[in-house]
N, C-alpha and C. Protein backbone atom coordinates (compact mmCIF):
# COMPACT_ATOMS: atom_id res chain seq x y z
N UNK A 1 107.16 34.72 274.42
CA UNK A 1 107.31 36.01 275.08
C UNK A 1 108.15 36.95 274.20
N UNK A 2 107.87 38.36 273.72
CA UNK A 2 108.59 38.86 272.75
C UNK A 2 109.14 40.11 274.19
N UNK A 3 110.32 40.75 273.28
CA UNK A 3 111.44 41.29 274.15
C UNK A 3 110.77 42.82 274.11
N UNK A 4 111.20 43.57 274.78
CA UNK A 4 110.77 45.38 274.86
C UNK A 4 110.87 45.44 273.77
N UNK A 5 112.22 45.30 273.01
CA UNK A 5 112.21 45.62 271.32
C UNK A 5 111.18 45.83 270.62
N UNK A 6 110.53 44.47 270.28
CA UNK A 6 109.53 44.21 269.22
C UNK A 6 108.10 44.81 270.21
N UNK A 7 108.24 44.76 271.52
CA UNK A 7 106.56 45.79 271.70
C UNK A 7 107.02 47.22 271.58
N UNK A 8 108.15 47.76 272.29
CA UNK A 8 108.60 49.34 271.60
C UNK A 8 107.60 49.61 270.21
N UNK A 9 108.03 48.38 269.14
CA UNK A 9 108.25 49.09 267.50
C UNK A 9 107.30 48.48 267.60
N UNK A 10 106.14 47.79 268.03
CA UNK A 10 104.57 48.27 268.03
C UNK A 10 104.39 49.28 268.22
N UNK A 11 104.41 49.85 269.13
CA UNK A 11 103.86 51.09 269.34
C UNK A 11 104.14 52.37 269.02
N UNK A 12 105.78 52.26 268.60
CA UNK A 12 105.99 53.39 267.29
C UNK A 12 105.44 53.06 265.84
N UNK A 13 105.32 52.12 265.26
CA UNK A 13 104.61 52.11 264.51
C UNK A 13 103.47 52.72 264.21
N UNK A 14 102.65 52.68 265.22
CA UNK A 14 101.48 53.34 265.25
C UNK A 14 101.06 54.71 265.03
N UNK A 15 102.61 55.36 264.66
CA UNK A 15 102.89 56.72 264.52
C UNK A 15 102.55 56.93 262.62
N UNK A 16 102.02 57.56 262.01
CA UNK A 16 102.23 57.19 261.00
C UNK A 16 103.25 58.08 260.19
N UNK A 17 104.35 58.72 261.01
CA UNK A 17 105.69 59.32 260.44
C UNK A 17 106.85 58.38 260.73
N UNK A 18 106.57 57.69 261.97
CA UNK A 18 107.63 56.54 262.17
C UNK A 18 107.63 55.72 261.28
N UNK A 19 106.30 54.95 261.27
CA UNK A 19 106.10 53.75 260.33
C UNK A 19 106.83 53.91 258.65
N UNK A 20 106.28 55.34 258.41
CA UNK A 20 106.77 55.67 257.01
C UNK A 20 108.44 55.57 256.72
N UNK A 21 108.99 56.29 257.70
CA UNK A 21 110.18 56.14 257.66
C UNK A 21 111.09 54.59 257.73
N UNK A 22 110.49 54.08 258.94
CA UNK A 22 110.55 52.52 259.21
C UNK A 22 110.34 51.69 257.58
N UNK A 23 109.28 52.07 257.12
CA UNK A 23 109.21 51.37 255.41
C UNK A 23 110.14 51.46 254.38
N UNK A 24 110.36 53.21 254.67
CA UNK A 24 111.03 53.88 253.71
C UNK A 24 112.79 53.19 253.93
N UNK A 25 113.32 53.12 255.09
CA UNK A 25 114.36 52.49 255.32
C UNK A 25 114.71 51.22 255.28
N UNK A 26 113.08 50.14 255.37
CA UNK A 26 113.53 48.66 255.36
C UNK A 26 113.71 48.64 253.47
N UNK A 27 113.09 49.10 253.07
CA UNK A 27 113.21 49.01 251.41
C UNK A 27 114.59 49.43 250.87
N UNK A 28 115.17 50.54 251.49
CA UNK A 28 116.51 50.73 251.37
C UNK A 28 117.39 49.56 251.48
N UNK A 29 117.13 49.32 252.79
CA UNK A 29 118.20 47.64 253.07
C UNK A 29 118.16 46.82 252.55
N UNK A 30 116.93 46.44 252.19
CA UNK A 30 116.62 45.42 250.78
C UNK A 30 117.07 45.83 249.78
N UNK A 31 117.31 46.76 249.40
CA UNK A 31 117.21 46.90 247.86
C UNK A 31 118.93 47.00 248.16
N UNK A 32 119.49 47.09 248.94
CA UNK A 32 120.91 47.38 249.08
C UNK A 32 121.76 45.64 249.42
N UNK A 33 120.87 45.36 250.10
CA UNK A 33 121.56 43.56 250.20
C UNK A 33 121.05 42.64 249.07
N UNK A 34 120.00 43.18 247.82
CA UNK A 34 119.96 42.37 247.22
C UNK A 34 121.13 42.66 246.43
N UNK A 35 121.53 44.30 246.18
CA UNK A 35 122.34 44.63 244.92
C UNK A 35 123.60 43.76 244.96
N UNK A 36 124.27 44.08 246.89
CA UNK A 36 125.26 43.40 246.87
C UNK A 36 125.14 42.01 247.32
N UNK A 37 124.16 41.08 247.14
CA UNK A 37 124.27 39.82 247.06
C UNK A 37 124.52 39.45 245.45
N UNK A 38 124.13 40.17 244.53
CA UNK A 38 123.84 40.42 243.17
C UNK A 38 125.33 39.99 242.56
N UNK A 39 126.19 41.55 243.28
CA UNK A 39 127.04 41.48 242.47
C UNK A 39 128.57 40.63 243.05
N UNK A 40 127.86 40.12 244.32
CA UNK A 40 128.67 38.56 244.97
C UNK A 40 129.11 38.01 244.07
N UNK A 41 127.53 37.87 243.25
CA UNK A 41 126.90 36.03 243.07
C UNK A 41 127.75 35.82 241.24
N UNK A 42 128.15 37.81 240.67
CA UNK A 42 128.40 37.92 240.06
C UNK A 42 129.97 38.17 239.87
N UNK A 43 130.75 38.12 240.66
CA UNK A 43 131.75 38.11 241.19
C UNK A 43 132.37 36.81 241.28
N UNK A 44 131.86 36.41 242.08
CA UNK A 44 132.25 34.42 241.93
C UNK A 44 131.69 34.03 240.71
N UNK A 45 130.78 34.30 239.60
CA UNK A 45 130.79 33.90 238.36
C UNK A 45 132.04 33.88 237.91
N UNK A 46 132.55 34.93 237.76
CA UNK A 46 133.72 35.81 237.07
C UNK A 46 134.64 35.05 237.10
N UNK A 47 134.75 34.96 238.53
CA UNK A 47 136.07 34.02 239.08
C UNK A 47 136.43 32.57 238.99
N UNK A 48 135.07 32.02 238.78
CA UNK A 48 135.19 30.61 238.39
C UNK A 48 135.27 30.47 236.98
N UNK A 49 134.97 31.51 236.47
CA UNK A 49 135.08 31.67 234.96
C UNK A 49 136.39 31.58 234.74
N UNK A 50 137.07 32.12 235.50
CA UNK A 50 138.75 32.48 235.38
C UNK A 50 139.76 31.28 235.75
N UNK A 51 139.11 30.95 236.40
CA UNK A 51 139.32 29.36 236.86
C UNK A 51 140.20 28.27 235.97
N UNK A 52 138.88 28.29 234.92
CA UNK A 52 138.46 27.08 234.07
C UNK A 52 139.13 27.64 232.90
């Protein structure tokens, strides 16, 4: 059984100014949690570097 949520954003989807935006913003978040998973992963390099 899925919640109002996920049938809501069916049916805005179906908008094709929502959807765009909806794309245009999930790509943002991605591209923003990979950077800062990135520079985590590069961060604890550093530090274990500093370590040793």
């Amino acid at each position: 059984m899925r919640s109002i949520f996920w049938n809501d954003l069916q049916e805005y989807l179906k908008k094709p100014e929502y959807l765009r935006e909806y794309v245009a913003q999930s790509v943002r978040v991605t591209t923003t949690d990979r950077l800062i998973n990135a520079l985590t992963a590069e961060a604890c390099a550093i530090e274990r570097k500093q370590r040793t």
